[in-house]
C-alpha atoms as a PDB file:
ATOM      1  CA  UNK A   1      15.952   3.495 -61.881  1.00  0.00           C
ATOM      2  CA  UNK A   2      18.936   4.621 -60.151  1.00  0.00           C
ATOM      3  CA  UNK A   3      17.549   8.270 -60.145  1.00  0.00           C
ATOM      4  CA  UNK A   4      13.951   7.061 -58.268  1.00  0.00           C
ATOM      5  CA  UNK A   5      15.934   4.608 -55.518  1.00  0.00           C
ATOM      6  CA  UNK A   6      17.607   8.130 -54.591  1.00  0.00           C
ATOM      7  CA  UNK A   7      14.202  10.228 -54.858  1.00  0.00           C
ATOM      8  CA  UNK A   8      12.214   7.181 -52.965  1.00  0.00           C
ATOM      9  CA  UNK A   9      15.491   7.315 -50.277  1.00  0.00           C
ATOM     10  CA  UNK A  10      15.461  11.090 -50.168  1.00  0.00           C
ATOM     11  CA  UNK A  11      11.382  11.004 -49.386  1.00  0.00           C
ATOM     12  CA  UNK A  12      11.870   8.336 -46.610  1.00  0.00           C
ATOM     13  CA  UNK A  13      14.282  10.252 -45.164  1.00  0.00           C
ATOM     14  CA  UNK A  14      12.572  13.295 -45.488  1.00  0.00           C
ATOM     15  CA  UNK A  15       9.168  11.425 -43.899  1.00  0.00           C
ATOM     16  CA  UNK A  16      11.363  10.348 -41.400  1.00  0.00           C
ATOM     17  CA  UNK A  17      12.775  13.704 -40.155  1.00  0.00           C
ATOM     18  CA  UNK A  18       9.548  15.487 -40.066  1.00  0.00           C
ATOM     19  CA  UNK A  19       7.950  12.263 -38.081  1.00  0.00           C
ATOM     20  CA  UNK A  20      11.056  12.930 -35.475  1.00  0.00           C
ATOM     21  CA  UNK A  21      10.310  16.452 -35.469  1.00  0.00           C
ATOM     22  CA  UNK A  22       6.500  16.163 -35.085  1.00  0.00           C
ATOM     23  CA  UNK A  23       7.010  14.016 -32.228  1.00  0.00           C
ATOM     24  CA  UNK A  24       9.726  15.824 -30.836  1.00  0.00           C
ATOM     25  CA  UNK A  25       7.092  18.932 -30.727  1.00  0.00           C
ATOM     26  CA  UNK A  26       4.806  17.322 -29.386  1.00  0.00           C
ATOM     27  CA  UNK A  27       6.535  15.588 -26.646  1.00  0.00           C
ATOM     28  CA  UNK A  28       7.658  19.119 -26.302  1.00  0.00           C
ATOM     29  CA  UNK A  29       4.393  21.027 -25.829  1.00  0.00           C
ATOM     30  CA  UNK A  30       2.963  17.582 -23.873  1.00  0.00           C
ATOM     31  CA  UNK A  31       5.835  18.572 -21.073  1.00  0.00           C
ATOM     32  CA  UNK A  32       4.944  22.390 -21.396  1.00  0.00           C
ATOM     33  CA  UNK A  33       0.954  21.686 -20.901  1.00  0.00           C
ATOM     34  CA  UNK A  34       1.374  19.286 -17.930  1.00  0.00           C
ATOM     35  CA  UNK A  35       3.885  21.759 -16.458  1.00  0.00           C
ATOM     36  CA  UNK A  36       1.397  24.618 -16.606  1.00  0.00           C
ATOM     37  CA  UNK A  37      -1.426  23.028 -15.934  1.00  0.00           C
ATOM     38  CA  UNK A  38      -0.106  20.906 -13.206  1.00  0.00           C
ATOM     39  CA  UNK A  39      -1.066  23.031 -10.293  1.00  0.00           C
ATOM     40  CA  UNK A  40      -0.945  21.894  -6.801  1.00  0.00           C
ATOM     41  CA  UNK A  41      -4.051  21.381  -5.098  1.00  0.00           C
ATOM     42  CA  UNK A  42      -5.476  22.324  -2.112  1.00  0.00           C
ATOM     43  CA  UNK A  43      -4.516  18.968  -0.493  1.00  0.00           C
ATOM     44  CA  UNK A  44      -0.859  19.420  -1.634  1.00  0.00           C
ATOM     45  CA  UNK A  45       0.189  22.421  -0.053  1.00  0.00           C
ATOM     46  CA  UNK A  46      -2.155  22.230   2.924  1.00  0.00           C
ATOM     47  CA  UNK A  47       0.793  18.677   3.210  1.00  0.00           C
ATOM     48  CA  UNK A  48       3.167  20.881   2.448  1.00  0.00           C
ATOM     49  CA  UNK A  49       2.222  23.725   5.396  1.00  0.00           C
ATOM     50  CA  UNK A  50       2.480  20.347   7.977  1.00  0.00           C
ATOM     51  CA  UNK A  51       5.830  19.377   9.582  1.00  0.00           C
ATOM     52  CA  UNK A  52       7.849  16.275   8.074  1.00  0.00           C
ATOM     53  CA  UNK A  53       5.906  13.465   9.164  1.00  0.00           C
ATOM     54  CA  UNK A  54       7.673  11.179  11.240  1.00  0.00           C
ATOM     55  CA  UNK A  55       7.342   7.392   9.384  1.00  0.00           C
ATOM     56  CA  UNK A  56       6.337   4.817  11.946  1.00  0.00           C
ATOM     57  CA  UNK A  57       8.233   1.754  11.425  1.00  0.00           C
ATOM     58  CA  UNK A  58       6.400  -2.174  10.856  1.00  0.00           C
ATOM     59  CA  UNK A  59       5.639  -3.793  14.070  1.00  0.00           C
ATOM     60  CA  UNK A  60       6.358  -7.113  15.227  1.00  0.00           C
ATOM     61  CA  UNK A  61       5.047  -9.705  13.334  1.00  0.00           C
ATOM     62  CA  UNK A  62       0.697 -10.174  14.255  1.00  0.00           C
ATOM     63  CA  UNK A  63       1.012  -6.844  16.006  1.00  0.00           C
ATOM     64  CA  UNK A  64      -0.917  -5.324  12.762  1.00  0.00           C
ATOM     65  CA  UNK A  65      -3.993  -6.892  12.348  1.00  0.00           C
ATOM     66  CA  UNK A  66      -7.362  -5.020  13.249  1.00  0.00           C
ATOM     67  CA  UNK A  67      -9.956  -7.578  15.304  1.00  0.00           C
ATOM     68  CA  UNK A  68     -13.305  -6.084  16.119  1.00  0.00           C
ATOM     69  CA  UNK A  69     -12.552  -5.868  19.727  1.00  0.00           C
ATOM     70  CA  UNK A  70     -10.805  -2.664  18.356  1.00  0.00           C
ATOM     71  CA  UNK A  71     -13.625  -1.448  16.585  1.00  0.00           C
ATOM     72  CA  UNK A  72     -16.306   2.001  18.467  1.00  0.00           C
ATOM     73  CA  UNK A  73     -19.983   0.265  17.182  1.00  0.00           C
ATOM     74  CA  UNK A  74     -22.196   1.286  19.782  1.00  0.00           C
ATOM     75  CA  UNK A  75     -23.403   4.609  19.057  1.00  0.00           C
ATOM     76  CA  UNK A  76     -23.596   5.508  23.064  1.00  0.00           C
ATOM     77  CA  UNK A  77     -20.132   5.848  22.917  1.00  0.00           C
ATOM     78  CA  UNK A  78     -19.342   7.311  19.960  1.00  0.00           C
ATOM     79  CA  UNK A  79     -21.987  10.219  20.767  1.00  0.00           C
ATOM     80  CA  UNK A  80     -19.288   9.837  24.321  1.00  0.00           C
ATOM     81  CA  UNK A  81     -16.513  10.370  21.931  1.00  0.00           C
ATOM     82  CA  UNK A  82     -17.943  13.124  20.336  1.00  0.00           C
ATOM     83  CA  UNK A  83     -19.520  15.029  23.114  1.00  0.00           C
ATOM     84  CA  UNK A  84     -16.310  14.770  25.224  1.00  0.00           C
ATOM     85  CA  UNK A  85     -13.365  13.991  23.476  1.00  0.00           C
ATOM     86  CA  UNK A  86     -10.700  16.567  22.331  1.00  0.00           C
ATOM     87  CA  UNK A  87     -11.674  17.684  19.090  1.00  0.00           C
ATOM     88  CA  UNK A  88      -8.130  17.701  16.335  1.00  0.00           C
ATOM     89  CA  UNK A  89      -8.075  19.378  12.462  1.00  0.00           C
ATOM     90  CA  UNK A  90      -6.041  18.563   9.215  1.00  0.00           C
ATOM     91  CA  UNK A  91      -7.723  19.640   6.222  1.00  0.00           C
ATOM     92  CA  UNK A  92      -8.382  15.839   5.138  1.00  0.00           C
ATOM     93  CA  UNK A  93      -9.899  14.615   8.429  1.00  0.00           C
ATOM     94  CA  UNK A  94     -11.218  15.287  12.035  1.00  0.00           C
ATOM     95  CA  UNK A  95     -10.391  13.209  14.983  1.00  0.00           C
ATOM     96  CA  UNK A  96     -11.935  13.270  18.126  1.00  0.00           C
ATOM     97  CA  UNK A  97     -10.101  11.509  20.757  1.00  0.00           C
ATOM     98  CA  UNK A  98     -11.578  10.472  24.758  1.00  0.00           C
ATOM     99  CA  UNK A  99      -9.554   8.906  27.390  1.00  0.00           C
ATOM    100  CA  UNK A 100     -11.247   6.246  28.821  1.00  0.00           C
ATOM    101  CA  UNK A 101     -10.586   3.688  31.979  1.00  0.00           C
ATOM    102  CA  UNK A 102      -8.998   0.597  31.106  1.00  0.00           C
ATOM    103  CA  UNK A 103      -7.128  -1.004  28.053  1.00  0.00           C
ATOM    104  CA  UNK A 104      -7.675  -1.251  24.439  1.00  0.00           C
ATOM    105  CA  UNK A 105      -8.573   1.046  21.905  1.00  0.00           C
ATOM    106  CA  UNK A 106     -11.399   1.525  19.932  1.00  0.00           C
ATOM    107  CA  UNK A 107     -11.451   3.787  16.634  1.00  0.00           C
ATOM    108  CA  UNK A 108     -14.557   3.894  14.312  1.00  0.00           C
ATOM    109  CA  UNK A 109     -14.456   5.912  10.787  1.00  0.00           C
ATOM    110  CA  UNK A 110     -16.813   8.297   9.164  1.00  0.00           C
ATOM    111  CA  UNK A 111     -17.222   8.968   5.386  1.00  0.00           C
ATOM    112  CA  UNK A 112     -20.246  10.898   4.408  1.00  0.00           C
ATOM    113  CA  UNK A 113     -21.950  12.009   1.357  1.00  0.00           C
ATOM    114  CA  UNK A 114     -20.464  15.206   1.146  1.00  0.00           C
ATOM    115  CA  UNK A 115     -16.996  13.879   1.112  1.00  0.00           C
ATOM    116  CA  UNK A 116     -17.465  11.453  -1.990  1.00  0.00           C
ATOM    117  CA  UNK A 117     -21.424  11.083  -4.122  1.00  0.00           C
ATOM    118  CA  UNK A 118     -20.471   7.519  -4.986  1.00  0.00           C
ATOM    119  CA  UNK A 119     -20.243   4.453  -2.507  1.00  0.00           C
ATOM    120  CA  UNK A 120     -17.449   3.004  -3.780  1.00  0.00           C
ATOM    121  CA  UNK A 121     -14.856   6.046  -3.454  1.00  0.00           C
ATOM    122  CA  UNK A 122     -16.361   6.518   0.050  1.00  0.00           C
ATOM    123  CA  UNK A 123     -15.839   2.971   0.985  1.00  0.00           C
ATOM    124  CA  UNK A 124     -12.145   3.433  -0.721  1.00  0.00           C
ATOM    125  CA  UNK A 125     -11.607   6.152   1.847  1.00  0.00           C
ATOM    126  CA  UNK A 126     -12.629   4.056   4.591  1.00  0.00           C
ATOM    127  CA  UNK A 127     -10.008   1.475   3.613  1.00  0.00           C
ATOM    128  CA  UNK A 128      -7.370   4.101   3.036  1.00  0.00           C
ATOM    129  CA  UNK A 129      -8.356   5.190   6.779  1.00  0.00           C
ATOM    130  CA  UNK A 130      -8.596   1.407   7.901  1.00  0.00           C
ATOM    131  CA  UNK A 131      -5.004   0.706   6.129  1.00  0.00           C
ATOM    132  CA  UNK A 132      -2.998   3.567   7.929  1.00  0.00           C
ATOM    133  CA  UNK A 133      -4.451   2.715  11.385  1.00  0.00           C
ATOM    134  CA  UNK A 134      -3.839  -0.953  10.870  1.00  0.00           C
ATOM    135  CA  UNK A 135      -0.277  -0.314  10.485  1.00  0.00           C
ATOM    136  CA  UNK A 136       0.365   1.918  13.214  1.00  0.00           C
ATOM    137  CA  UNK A 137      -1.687   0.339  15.773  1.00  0.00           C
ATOM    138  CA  UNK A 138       1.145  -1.208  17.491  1.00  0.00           C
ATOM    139  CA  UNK A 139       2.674   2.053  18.438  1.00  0.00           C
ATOM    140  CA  UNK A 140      -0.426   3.638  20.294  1.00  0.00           C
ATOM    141  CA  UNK A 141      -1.624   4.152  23.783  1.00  0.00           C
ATOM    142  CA  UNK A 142      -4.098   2.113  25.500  1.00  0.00           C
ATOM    143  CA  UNK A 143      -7.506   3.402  27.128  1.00  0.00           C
ATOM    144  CA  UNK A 144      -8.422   6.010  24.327  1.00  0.00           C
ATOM    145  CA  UNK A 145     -11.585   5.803  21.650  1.00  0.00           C
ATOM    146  CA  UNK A 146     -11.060   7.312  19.063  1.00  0.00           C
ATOM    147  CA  UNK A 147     -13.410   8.670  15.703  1.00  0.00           C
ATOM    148  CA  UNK A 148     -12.131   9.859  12.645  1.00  0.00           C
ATOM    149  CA  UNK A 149     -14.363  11.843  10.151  1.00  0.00           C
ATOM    150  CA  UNK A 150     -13.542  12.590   6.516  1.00  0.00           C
ATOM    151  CA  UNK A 151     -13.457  16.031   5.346  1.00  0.00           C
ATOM    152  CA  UNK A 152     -14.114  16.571   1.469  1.00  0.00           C
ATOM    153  CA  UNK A 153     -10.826  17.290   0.494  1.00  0.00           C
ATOM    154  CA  UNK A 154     -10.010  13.608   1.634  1.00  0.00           C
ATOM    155  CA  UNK A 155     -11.452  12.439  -1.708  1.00  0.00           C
ATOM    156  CA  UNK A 156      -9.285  14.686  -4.168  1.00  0.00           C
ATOM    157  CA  UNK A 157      -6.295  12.550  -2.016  1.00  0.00           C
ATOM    158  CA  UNK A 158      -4.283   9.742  -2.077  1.00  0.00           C
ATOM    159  CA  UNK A 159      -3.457   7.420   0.636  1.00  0.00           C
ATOM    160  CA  UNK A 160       0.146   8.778   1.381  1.00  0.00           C
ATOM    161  CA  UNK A 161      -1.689  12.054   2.089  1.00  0.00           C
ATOM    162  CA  UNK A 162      -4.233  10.222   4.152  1.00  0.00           C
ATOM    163  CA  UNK A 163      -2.086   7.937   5.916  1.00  0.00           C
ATOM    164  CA  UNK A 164       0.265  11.225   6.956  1.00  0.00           C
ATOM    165  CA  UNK A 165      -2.662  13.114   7.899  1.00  0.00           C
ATOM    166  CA  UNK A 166      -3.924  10.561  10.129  1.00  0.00           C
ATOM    167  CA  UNK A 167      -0.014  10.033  11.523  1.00  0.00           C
ATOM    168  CA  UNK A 168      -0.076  14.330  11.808  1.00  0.00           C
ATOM    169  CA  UNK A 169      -3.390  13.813  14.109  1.00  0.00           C
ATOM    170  CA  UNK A 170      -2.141  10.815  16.208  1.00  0.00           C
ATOM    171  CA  UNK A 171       1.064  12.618  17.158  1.00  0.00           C
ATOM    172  CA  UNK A 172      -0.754  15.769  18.075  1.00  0.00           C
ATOM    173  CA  UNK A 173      -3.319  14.035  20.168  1.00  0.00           C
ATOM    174  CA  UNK A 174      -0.167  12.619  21.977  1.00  0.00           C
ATOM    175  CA  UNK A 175      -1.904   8.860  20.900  1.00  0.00           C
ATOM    176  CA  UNK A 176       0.999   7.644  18.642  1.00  0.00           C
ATOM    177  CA  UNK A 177       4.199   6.660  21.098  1.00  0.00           C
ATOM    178  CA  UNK A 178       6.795   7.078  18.579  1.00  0.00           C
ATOM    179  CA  UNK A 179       9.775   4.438  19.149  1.00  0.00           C
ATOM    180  CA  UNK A 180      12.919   5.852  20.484  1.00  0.00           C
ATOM    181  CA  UNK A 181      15.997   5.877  17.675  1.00  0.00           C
ATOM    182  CA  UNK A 182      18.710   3.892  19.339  1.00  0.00           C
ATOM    183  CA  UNK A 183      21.972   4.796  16.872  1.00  0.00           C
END
């Protein structure tokens, strides 16, 4: 009896070290795989190729909601927008921007077939593009209209790269009045 508690120990042991092992290997080549197959994508280094995105602090508090006064629906002036605005790239979007006489600003979003088949990741994209306007609204100019159209690599994204794309845009089109660091 004595001799099988030590052969029943010595095989539990034995179990257990090649367990530990197995794992161990294939934690092992899990790491190796992602690490080789993890290449980054278009969207990633095109990010990469832009300038360190400024972040654009929270507004005041009610500053960051998104009424329909601010919303381009009539297609007159979108066609207005797009026939004489100044015309601004990223690889994940387009933005067309047009000065206009008086205050407010209006901003409508376009996600097309080509960027996404299915309705619901196009619709996701159009919140994603919503959300990082919303947030930033505070810190724009008046008097400008402005249309934003999703490219295709906008669906292989997420929304950081979104959001910084569309900060990347606003900053070039001189729209986004970035607050002054008092230290």
């Amino acid at each position: 009896m004595v001799d099988g508690k030590i052969v029943a120990r010595a095989n539990l042991q034995t179990e257990q070290t090649q367990t530990q092992k197995d794992s161990w290997f294939l934690d092992e080549n899990v790491n190796e795989g992602w690490s080789q197959c993890h290449q980054a994508s278009q969207v990633e280094r095109a990010m990469a190729l832009d300038c360190v995105v400024p972040t654009v602090p929270p507004g005041p508090k009610g500053t960051n909601r998104f009424p329909k006064s601010e919303r381009l629906s009539h297609q007159k002036d979108i066609e207005a927008c797009l026939r004489e605005g100044k015309r601004y790239r990223h690889p994940l979007m387009t933005l067309y921007v047009r000065w206009r006489e008086g205050s407010g600003r209006r901003i409508t979003f376009s996600v097309g077939r080509k960027v996404a088949k299915k309705a619901t990741q196009r619709n996701k994209i159009k919140r994603w593009l919503r959300e990082a306007y919303r947030t930033k609204r505070w810190a724009m100019k008046e008097g400008v209209d402005l249309f934003v159209i999703a490219q295709p690599e906008c669906a292989a994204a997420n929304f950081q790269a979104v959001n910084e794309a569309l900060t990347i845009l606003l900053i070039r089109a001189k729209v986004l009045q970035m607050p002054n660091k008092q230290e």
